[in-house]
Protein backbone atom coordinates (compact mmCIF):
# COMPACT_ATOMS: atom_id res chain seq x y z
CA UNK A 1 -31.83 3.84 26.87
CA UNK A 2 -31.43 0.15 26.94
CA UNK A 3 -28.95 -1.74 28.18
CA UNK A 4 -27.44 -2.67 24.81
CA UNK A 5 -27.56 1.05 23.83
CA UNK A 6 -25.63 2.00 26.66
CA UNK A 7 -22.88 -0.47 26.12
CA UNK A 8 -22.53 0.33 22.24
CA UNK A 9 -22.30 3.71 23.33
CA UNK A 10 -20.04 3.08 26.02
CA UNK A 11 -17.63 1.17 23.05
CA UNK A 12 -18.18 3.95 20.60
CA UNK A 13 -16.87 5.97 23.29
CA UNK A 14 -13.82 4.55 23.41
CA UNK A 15 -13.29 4.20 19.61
CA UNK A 16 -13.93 8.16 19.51
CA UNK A 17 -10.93 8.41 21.56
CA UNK A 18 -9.85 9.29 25.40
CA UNK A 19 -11.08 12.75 24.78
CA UNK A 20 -15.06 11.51 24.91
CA UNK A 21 -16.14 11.14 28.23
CA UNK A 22 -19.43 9.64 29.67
CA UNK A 23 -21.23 10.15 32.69
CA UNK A 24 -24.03 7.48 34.12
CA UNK A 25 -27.13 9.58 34.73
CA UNK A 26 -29.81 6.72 36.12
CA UNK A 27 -30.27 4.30 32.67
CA UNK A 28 -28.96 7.13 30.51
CA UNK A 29 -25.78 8.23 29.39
CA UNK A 30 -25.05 11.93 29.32
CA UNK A 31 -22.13 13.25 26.99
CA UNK A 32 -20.65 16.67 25.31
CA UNK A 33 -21.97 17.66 22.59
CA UNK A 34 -18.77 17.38 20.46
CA UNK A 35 -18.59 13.66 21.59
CA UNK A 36 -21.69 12.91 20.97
CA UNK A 37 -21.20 14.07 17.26
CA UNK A 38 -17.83 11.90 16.90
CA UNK A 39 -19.58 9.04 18.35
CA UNK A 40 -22.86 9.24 15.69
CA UNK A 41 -20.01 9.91 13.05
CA UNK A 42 -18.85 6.89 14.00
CA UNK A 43 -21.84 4.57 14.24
CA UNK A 44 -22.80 6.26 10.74
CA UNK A 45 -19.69 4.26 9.37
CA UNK A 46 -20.07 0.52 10.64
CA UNK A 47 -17.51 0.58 13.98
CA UNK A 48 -20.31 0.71 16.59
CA UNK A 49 -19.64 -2.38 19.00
CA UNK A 50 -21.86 -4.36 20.67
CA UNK A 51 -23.55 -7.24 18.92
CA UNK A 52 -22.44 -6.78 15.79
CA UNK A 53 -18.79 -7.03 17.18
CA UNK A 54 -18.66 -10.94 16.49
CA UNK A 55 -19.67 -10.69 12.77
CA UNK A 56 -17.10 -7.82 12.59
CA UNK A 57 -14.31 -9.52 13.49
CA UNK A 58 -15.18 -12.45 11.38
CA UNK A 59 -15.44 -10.17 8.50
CA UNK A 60 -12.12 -9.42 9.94
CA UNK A 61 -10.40 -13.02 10.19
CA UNK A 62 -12.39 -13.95 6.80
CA UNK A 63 -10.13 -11.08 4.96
CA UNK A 64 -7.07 -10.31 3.56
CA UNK A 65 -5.84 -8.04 6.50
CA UNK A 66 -3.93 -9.57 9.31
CA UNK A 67 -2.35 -8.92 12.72
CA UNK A 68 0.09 -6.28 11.31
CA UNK A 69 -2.94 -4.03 9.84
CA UNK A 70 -4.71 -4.58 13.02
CA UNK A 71 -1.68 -3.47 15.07
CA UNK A 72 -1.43 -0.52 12.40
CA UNK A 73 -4.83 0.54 12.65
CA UNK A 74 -4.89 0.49 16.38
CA UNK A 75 -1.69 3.33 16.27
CA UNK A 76 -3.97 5.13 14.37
CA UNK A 77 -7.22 4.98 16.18
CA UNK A 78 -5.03 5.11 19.49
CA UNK A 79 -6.55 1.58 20.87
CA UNK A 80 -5.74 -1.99 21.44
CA UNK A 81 -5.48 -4.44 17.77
CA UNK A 82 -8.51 -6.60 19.32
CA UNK A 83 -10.50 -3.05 18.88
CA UNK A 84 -8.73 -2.39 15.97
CA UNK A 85 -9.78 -5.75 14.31
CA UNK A 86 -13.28 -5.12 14.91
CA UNK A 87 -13.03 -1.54 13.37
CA UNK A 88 -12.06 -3.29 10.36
CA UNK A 89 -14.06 -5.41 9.97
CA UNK A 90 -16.75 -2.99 10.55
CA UNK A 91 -15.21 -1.19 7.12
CA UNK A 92 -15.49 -3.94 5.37
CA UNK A 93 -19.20 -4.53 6.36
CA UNK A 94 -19.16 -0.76 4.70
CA UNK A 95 -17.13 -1.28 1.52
CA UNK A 96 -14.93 0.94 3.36
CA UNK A 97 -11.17 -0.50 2.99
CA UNK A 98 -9.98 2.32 0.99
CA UNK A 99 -10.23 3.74 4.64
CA UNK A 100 -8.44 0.89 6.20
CA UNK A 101 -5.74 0.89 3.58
CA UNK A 102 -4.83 4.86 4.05
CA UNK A 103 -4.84 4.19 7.87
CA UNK A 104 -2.35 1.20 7.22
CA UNK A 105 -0.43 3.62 4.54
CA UNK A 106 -0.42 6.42 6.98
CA UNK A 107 2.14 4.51 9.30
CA UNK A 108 4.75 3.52 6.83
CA UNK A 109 7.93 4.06 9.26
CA UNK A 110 5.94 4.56 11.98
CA UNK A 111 4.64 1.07 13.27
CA UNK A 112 7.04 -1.67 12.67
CA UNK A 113 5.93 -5.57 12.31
CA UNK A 114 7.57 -8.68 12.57
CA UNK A 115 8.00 -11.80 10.79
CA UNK A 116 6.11 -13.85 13.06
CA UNK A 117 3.00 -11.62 12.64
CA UNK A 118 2.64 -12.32 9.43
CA UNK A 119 1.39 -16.03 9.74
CA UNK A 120 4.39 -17.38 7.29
CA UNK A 121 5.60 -20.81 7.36
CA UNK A 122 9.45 -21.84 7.24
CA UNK A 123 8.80 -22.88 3.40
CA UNK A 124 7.51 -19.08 2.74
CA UNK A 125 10.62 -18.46 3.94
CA UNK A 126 12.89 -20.43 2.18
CA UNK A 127 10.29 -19.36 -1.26
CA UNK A 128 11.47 -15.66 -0.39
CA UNK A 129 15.11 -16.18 0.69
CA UNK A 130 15.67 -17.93 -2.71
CA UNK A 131 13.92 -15.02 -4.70
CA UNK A 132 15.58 -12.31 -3.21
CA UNK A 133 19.16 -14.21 -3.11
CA UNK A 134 19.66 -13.90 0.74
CA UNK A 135 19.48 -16.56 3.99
CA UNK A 136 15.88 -17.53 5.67
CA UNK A 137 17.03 -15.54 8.49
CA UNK A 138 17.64 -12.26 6.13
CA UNK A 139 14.25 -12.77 4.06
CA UNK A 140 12.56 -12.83 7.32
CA UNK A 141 14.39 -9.71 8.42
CA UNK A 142 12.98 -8.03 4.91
CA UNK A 143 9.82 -9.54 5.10
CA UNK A 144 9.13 -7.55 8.40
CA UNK A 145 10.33 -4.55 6.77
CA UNK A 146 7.93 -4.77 3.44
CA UNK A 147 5.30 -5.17 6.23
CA UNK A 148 6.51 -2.29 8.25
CA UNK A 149 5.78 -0.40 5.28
CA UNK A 150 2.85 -2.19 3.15
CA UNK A 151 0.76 -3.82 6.00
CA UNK A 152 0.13 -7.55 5.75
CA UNK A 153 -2.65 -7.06 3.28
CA UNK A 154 0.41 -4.89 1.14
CA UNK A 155 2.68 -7.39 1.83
CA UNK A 156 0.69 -10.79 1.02
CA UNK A 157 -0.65 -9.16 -2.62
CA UNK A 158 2.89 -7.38 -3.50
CA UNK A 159 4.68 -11.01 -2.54
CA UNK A 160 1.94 -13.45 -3.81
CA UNK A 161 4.00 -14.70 -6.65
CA UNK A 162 6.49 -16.00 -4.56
CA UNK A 163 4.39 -17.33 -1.92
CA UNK A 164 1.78 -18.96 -3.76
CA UNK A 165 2.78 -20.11 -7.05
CA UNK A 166 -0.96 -20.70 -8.33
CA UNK A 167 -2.05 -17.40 -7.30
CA UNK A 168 -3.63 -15.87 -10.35
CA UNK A 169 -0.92 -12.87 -10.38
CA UNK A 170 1.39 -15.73 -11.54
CA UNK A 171 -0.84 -17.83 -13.98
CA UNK A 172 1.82 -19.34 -16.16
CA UNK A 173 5.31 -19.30 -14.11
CA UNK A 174 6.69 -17.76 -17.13
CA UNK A 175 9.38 -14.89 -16.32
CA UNK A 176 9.87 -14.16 -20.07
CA UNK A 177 6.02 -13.49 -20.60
CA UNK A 178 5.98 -10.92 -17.52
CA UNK A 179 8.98 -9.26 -19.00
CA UNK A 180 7.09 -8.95 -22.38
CA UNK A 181 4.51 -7.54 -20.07
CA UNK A 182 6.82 -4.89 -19.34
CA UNK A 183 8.22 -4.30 -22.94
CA UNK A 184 4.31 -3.92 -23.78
CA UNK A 185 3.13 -1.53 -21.14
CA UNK A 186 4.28 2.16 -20.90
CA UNK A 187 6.96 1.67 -18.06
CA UNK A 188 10.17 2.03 -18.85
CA UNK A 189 13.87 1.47 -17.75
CA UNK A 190 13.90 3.89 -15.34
CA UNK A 191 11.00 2.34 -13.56
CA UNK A 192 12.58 -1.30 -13.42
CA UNK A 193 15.71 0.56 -11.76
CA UNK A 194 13.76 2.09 -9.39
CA UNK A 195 11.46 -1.10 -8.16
CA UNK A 196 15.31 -3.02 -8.49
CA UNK A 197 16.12 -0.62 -5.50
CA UNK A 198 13.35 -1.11 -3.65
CA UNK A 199 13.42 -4.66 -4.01
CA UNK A 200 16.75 -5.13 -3.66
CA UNK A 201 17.36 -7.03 -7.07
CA UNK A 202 18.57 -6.38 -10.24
CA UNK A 203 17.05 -4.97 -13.07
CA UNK A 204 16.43 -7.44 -15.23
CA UNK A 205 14.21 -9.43 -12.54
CA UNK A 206 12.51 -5.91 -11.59
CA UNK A 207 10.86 -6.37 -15.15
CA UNK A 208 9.86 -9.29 -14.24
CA UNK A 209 8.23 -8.25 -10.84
CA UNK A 210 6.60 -4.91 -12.82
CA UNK A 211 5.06 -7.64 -15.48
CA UNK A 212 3.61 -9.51 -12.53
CA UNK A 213 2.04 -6.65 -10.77
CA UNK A 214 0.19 -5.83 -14.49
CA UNK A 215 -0.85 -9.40 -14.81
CA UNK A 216 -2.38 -8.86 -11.06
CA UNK A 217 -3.95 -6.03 -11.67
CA UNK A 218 -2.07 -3.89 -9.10
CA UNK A 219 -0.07 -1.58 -10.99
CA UNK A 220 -0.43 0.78 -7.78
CA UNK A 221 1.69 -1.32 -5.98
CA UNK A 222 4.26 -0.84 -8.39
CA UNK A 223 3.41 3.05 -8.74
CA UNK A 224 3.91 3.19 -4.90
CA UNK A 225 7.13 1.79 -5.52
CA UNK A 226 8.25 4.01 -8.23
CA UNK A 227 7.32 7.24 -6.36
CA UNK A 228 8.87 6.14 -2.97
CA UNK A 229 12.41 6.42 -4.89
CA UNK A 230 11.35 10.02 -6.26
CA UNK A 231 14.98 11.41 -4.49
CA UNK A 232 16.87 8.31 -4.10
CA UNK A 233 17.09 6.72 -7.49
CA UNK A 234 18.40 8.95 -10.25
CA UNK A 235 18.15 8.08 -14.05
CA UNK A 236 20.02 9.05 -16.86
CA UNK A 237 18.93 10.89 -19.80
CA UNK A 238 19.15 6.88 -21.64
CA UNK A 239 17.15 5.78 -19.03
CA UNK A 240 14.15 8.26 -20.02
CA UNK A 241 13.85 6.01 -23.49
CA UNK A 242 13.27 9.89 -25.28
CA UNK A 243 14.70 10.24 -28.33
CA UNK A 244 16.37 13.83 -29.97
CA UNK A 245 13.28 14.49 -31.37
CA UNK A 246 10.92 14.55 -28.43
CA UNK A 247 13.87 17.06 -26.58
CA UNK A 248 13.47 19.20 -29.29
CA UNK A 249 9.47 19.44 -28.59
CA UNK A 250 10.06 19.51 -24.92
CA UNK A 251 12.75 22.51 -25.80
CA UNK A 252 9.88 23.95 -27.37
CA UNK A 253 7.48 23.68 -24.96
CA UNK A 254 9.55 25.18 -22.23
CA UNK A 255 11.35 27.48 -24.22
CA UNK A 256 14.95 26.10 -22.95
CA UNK A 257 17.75 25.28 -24.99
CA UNK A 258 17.63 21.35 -26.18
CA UNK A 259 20.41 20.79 -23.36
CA UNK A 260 18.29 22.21 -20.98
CA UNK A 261 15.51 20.31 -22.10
CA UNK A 262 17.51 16.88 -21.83
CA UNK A 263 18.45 17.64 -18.21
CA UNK A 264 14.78 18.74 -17.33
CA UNK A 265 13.38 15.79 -18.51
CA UNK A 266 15.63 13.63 -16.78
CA UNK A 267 15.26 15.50 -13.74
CA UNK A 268 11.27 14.73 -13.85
CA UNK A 269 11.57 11.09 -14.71
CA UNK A 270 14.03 10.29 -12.00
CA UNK A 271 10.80 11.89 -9.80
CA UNK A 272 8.22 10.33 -12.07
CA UNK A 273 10.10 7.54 -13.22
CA UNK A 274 8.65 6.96 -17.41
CA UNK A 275 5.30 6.16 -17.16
CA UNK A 276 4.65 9.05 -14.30
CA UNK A 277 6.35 11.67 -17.03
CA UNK A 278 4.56 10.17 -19.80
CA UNK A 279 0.96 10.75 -18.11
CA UNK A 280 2.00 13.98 -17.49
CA UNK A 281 3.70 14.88 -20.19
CA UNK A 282 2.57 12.79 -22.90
CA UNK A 283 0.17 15.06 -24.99
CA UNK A 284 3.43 17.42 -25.34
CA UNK A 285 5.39 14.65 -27.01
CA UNK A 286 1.84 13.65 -28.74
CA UNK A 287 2.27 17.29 -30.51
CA UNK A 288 5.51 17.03 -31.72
């Protein structure tokens, strides 16, 4: 084995975890069997170091991900963010960020970052202080906390409008056109009061942040946002924008009393929120 092959191995080992051990046998490198398959497992997906390791962390630094993701990714793999970086980067080289993005996900609550990790400058901060109605020093405070939970990567594309005005999420400035955005897409009321909680605004300018996500592209931002309040925002039967009509179908359906039926559906859109009960249910309503 050459010397390069030993010291790629000798890095895969330690991206396969502490439990992979090695042992120096002359020029070759003798491991378990069950290492050896985590550490082909591994090379199989792009994170093998050794040369490659500078055009991985470019990859890396050329990306949307930043120190917070690193620092996430590293909790997950159980290694240092300079490791972590590289690992990355190595998923990108694969057109493997969905990966990344469920090992960011995965420590919502878990792995907490700050506002200096996020690369911001005082004018971000100012931006986002006058958005959300609250000091520099508080925006900061809830900027780390979005990141906590979203990752930089999260954070940057949920916050985008705010931070860069030109970003093509935001390509006319125009609040009332992102809240016809909303009227024209198959959210509802109950979703604007559940991204309002989230975000810590009012409903009105929730619209506006739901018609901004659609112009992005990123509705599953706003999805993400709608199903984290599944048991902390409720909605009224109003709020489900159903008419008598469609609880008479839905009475139907589940063979309930129309009351019944009312409360149900309420029930399942302050889970769901309107446009989760709608893909569910919508064929139902379709019927009636």
């Amino acid at each position: 084995m050459s010397n390069t092959s030993v010291m790629s191995a000798l890095a895969l080992v330690s991206l396969v975890g502490a439990s992979a051990r090695a042992e120096m046998s002359g020029a070759e490198i003798v491991l378990p069997e069950t290492d050896m398959s985590a550490i082909l497992a591994a090379s199989s997906t792009g994170l093998a170091f050794g040369q490659d390791t500078g055009a991985q962390l470019d990859l890396f630094f050329s990306s949307e991900y930043g120190y917070c993701d690193a620092r996430k990714v590293a909790h997950v793999w159980n290694t240092d963010p300079f490791s972590a970086k590289a690992i990355i980067g190595g998923k990108i080289a694969n057109g493997l960020t969905n990966l990344v993005d469920a090992d960011i996900a995965s420590t919502a609550g878990r792995v907490s970052c700050e506002w200096g990790e996020l690369g911001l400058t005082w004018d971000q901060a100012v931006a986002l202080a006058d958005y959300w109605g609250r000091s520099p020093g508080e925006a900061k405070a809830k900027a780390g906390d979005i990141a906590s939970d979203l990752g930089h990567k999260g954070f940057m594309r949920t916050m985008a409008h705010v931070l860069e005005p030109s970003h093509p999420q935001n390509p006319s400035g125009n609040d009332a056109a992102y809240q016809q955005m909303f009227f024209n897409s198959d959210y509802g009321y109950c979703d604007a009061l559940k991204v309002a909680h989230v975000w810590g605004t009012d409903v009105g300018s929730a619209k506006t942040v739901i018609g901004q996500k659609i112009a992005g592209g990123i509705t599953d931002l706003v999805d993400a946002d709608i199903a984290s309040t599944a048991t902390s925002v409720q909605c009224s039967w109003v709020d489900t924008e159903l008419d008598f009509d469609d609880a008479l179908t839905l009475a139907d359906f589940w063979g309930v009393p129309v009351g019944e039926a009312k409360m149900k559906a309420t029930a399942y859109t302050s889970e769901w929120g309107n446009r989760g009960f709608r893909d569910r249910l919508g064929s139902v309503l379709a019927r009636g």
